[in-house]
C-alpha atoms as a PDB file:
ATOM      1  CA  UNK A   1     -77.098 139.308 -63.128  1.00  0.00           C
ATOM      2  CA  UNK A   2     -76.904 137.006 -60.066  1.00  0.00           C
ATOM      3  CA  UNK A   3     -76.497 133.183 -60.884  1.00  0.00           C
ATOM      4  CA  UNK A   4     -79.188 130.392 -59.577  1.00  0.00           C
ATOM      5  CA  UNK A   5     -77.358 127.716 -58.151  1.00  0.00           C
ATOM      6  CA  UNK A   6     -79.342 125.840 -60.940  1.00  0.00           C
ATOM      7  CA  UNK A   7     -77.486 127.917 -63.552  1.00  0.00           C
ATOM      8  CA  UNK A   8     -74.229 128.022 -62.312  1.00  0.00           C
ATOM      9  CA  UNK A   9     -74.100 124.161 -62.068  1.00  0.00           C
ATOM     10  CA  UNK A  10     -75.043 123.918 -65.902  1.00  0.00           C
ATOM     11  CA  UNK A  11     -72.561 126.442 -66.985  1.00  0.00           C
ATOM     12  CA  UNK A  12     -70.090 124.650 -64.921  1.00  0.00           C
ATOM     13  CA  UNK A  13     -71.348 121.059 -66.504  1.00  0.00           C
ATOM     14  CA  UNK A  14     -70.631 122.551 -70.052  1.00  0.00           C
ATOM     15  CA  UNK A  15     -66.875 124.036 -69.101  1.00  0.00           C
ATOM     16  CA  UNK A  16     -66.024 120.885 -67.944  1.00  0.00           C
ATOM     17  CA  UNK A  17     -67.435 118.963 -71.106  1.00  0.00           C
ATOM     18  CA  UNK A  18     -65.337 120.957 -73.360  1.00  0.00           C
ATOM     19  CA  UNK A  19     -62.462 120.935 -71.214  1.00  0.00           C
ATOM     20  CA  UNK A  20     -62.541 116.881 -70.985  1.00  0.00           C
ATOM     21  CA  UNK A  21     -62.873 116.921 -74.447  1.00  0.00           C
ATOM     22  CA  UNK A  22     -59.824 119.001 -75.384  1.00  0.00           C
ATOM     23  CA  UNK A  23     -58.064 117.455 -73.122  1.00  0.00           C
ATOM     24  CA  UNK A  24     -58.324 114.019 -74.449  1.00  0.00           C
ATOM     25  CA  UNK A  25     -57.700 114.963 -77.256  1.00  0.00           C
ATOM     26  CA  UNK A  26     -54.094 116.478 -76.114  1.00  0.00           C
ATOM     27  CA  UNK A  27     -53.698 113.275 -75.128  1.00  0.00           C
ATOM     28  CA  UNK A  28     -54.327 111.111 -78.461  1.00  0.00           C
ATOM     29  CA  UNK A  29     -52.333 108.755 -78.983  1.00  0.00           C
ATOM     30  CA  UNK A  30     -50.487 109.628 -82.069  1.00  0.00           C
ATOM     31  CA  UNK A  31     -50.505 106.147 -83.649  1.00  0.00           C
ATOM     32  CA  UNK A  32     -54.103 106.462 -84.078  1.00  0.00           C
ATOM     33  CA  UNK A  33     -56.343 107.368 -87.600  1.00  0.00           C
ATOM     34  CA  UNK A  34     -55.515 110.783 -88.870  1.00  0.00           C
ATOM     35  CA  UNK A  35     -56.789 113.607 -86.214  1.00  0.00           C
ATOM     36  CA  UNK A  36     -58.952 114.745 -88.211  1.00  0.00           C
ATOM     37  CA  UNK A  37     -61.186 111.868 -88.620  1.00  0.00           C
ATOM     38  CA  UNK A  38     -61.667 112.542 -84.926  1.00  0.00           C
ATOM     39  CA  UNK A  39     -63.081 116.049 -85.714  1.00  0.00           C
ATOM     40  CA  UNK A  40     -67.118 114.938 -86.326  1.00  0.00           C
ATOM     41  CA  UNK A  41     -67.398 112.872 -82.790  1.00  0.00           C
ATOM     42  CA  UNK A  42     -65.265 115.439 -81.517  1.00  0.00           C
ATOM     43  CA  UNK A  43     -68.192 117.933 -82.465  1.00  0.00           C
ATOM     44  CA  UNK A  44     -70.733 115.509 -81.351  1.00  0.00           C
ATOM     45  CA  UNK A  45     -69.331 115.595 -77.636  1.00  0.00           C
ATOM     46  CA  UNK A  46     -69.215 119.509 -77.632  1.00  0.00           C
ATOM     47  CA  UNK A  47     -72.835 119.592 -79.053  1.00  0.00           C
ATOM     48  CA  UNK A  48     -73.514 117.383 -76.395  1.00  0.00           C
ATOM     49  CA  UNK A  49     -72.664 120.355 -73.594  1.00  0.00           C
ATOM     50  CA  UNK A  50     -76.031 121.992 -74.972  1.00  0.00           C
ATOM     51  CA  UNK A  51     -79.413 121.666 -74.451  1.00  0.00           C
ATOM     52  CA  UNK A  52     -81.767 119.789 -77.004  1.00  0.00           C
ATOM     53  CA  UNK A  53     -83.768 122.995 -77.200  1.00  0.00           C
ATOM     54  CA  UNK A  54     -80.902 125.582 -77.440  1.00  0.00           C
ATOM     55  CA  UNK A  55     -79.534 122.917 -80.564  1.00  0.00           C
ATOM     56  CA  UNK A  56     -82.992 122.569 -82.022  1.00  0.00           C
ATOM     57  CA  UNK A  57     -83.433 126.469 -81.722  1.00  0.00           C
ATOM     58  CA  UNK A  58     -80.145 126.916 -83.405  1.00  0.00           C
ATOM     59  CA  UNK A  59     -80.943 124.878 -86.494  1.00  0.00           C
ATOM     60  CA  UNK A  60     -84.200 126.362 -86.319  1.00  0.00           C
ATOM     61  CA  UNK A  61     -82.128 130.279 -86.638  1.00  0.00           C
ATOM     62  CA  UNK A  62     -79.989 128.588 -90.063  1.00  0.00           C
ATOM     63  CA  UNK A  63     -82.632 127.420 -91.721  1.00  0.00           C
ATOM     64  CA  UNK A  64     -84.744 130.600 -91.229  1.00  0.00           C
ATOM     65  CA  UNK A  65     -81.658 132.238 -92.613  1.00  0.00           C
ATOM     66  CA  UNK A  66     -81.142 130.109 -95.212  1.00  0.00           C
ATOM     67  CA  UNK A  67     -84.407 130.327 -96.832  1.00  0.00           C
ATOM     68  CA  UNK A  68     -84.109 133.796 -96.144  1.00  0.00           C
ATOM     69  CA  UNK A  69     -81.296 134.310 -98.260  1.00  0.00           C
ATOM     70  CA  UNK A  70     -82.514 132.339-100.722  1.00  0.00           C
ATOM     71  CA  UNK A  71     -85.576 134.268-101.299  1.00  0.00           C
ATOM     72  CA  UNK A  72     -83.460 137.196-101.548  1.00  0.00           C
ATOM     73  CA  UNK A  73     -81.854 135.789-104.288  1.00  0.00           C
ATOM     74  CA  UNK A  74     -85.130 135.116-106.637  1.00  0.00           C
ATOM     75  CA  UNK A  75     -86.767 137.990-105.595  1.00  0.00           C
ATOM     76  CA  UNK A  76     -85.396 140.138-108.929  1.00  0.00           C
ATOM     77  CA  UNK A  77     -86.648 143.387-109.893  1.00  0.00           C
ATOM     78  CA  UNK A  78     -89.328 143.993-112.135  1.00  0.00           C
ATOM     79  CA  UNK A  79     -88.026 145.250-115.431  1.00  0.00           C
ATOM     80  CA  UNK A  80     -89.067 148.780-116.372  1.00  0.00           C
ATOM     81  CA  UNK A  81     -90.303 147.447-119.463  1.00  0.00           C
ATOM     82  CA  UNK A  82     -92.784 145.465-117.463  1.00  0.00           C
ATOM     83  CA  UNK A  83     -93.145 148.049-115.325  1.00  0.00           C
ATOM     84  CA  UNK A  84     -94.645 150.597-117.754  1.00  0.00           C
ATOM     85  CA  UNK A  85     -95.807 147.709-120.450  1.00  0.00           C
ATOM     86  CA  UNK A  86     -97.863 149.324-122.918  1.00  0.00           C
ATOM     87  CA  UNK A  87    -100.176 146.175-122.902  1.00  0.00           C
ATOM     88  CA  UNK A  88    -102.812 145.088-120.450  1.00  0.00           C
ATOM     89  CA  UNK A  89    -104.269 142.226-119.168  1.00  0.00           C
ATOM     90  CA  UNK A  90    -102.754 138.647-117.725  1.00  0.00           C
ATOM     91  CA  UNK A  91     -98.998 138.206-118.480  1.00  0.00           C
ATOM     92  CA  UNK A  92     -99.725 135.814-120.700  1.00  0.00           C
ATOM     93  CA  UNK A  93    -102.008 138.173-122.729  1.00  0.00           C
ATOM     94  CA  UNK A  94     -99.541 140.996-122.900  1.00  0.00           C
ATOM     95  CA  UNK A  95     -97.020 138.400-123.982  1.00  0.00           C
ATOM     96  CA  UNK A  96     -99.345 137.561-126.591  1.00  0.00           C
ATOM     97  CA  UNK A  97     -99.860 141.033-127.563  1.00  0.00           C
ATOM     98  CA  UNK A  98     -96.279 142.353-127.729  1.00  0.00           C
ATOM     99  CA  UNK A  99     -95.532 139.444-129.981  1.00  0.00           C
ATOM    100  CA  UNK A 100     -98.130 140.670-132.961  1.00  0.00           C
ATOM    101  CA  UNK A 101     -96.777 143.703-132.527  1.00  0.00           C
ATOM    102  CA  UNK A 102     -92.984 142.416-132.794  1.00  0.00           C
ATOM    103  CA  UNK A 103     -92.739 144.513-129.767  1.00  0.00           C
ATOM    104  CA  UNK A 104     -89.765 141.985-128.886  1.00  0.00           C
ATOM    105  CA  UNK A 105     -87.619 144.211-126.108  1.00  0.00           C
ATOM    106  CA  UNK A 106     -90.996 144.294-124.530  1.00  0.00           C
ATOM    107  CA  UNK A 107     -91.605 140.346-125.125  1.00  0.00           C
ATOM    108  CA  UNK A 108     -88.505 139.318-123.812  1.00  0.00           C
ATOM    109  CA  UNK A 109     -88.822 141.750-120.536  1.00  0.00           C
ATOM    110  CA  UNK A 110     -92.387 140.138-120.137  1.00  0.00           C
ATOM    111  CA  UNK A 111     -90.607 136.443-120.864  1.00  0.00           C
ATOM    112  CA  UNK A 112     -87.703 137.305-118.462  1.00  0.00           C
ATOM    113  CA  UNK A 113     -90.003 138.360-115.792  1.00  0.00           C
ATOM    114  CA  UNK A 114     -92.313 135.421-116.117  1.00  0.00           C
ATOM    115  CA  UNK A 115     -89.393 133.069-115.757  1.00  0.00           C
ATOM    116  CA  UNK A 116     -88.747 135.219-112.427  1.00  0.00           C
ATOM    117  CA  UNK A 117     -91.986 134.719-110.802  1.00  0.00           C
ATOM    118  CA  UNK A 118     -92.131 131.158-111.680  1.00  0.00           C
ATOM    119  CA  UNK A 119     -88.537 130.402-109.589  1.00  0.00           C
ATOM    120  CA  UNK A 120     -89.490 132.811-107.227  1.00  0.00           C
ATOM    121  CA  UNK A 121     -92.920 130.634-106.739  1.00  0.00           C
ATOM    122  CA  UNK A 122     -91.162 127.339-106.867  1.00  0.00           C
ATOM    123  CA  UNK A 123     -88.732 128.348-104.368  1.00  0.00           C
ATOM    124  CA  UNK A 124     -91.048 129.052-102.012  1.00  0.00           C
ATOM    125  CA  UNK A 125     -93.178 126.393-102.010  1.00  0.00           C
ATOM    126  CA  UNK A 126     -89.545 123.976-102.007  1.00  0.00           C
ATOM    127  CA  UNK A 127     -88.292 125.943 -98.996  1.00  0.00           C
ATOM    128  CA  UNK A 128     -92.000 125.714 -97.248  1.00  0.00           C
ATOM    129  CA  UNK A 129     -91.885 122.102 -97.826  1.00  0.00           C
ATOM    130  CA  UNK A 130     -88.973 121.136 -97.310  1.00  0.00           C
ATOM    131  CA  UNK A 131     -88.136 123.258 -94.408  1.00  0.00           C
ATOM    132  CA  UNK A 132     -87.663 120.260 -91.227  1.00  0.00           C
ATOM    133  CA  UNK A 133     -85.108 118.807 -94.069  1.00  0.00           C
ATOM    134  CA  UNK A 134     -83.316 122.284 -94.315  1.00  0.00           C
ATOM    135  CA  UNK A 135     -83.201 122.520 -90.467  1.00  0.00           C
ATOM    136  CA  UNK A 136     -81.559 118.746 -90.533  1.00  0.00           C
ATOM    137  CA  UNK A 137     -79.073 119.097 -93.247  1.00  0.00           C
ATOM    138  CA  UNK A 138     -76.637 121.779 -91.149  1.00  0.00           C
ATOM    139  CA  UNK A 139     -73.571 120.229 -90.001  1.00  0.00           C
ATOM    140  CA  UNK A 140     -72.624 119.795 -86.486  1.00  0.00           C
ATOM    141  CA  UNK A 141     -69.836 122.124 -87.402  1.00  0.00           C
ATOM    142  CA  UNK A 142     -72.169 124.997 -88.284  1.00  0.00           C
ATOM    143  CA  UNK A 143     -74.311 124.376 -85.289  1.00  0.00           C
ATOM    144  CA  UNK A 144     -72.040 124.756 -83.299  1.00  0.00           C
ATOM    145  CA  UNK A 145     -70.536 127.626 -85.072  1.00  0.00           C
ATOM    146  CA  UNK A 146     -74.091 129.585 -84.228  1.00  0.00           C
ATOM    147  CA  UNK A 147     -74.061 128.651 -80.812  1.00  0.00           C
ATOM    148  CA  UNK A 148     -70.817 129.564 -80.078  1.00  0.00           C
ATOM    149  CA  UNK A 149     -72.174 133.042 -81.640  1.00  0.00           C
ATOM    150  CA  UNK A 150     -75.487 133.559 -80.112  1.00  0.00           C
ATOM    151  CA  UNK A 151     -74.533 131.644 -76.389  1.00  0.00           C
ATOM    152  CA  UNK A 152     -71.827 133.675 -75.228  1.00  0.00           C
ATOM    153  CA  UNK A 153     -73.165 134.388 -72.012  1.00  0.00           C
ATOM    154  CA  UNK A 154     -72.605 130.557 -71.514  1.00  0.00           C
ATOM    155  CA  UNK A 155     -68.776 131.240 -72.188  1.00  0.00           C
ATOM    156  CA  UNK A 156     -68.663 127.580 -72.480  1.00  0.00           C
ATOM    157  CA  UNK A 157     -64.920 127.089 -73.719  1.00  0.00           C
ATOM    158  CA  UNK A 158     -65.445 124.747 -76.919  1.00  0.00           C
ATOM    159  CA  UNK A 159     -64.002 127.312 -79.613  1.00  0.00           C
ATOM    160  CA  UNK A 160     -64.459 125.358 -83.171  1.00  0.00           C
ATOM    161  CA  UNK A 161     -61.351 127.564 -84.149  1.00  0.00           C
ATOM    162  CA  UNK A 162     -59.652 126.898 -81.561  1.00  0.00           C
ATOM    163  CA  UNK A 163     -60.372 122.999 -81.812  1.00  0.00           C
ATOM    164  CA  UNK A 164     -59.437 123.172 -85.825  1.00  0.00           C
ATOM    165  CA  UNK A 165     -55.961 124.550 -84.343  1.00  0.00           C
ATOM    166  CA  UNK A 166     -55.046 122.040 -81.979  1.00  0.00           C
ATOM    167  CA  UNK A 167     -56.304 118.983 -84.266  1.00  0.00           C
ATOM    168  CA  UNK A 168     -54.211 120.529 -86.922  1.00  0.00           C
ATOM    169  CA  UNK A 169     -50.769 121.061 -84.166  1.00  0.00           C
ATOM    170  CA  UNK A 170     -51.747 117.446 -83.446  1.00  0.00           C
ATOM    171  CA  UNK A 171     -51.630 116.383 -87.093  1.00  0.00           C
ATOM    172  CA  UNK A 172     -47.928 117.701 -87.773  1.00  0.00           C
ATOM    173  CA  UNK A 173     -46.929 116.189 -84.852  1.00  0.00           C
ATOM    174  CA  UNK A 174     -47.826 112.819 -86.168  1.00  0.00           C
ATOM    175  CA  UNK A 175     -46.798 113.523 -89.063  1.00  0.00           C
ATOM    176  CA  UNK A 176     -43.149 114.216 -87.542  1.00  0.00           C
ATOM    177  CA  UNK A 177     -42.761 111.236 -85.342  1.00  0.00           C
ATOM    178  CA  UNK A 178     -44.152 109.060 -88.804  1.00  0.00           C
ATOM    179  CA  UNK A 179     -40.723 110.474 -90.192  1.00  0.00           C
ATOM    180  CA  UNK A 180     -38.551 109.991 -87.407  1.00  0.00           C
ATOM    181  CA  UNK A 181     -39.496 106.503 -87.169  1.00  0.00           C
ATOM    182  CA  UNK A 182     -38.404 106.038 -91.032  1.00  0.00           C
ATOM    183  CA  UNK A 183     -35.052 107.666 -90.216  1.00  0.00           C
ATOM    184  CA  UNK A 184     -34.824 105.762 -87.095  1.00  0.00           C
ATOM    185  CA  UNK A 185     -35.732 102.162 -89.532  1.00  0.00           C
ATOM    186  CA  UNK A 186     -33.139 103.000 -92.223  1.00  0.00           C
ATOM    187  CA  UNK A 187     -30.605 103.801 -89.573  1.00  0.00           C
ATOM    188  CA  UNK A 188     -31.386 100.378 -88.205  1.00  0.00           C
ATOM    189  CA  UNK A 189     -30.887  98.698 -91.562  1.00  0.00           C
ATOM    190  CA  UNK A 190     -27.714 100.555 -91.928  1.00  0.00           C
ATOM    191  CA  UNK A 191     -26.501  99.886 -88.809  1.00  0.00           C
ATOM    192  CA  UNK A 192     -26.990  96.129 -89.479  1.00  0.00           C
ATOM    193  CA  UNK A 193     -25.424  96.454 -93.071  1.00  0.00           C
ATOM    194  CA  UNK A 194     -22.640  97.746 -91.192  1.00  0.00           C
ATOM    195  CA  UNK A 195     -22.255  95.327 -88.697  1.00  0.00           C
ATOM    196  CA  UNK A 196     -22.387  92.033 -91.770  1.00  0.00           C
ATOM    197  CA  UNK A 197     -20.040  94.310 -93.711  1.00  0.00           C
ATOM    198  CA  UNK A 198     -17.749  94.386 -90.180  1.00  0.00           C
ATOM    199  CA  UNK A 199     -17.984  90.701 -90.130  1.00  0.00           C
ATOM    200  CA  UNK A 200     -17.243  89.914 -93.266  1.00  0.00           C
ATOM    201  CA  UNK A 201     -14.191  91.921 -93.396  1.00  0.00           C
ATOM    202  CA  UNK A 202     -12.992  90.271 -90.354  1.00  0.00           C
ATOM    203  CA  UNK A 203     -13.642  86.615 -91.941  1.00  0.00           C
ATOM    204  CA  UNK A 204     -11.534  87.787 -94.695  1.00  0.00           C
ATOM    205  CA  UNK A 205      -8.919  89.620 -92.675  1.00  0.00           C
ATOM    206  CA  UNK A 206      -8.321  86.042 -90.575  1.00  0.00           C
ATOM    207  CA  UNK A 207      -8.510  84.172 -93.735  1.00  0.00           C
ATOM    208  CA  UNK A 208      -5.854  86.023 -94.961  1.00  0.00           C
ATOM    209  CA  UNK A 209      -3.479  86.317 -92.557  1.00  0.00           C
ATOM    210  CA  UNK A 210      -3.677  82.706 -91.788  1.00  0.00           C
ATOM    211  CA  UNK A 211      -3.154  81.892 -95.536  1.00  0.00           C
ATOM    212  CA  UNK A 212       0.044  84.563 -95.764  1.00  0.00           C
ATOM    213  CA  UNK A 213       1.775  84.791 -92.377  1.00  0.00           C
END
């Protein structure tokens, strides 16, 4: 498919974001906060190299999948006791009726089954309501996770993996130079222990010899 000159300038903008990010980040200076306390505006700045409608449309995609999955996860199946209940009439009724009869397998399945519905019922109306909240909860992280996933024709270069690598490379490097400058203090100290003990020994050396020729 032949690129509009439109296009190609935005896929070009969002390379370049991601590549100026990474990039400063190679260049951190290691003396600052841990790396990874520079992982969430890190993710900000690569969100930034989308669209507020391909972002809104991905948190859009989670939460449909979210409450999707959740659904799944009520939606039990009916109990063949239920299923072929001897008893007709409301649940409540056949509840009612399997109980005089100390029918209990049959009360329980009915019980079990009620309790079902009910979460089934109160997790839809929680998801229905509270779906905008849903959308807003997902982290930066996972947004861009889906993006990265669903926008490959973009092949904008901001790899969360990738990004998790370097920050992490970055991390043991500071973590190294944090150790060599301990080494590099107690040689110091040494080195001035040293040079007192050098001094002293001296002092007593001339004392010494001018006090036994």
């Amino acid at each position: 498919m032949v690129q509009t000159r439109n296009q190609k300038k935005t896929l070009e903008s969002k390379e370049k974001m991601a590549i100026e990010t990474l990039l400063s980040l190679s260049e951190m200076d290691i003396n600052e906060p841990e790396p990874e306390n520079i992982l969430p505006s890190l993710l900000s700045n690569l969100l930034n190299s989308f669209s507020h409608e391909e972002i809104h449309e991905a948190r859009t995609q989670l939460a449909r999948k979210y409450c999707h999955n959740e659904m799944i996860r009520v939606d039990l199946p009916m109990h063949e006791l239920v299923k072929y209940c001897p008893y007709t009439g409301t649940i409540e009724q056949q509840l009612v009726k399997s109980k005089q009869e100390n029918n209990w397998d049959v009360y329980n399945a009915l019980l079990q089954y009620r309790d079902n519905m009910t979460n089934y019922e109160n997790t839809y109306n929680y998801l229905k309501n509270n779906f905008e909240n849903i959308k807003n909860n997902f982290t930066d992280a996972q947004v861009l996770n889906y993006l990265n996933k669903h926008k490959k024709k973009d092949n904008v270069k901001s790899d969360l993996m990738n990004v998790k690598e370097q920050l992490n490379i970055l991390k043991d490097i500071k973590s190294l130079k944090e150790k060599l400058m301990a080494k590099k203090l107690i040689q110091k100290e040494m080195e001035k222990e040293i040079s007192q003990m050098e001094n002293e020994f001296k002092k007593k050396m001339d004392l010494f010899k001018g006090k036994y020729p």
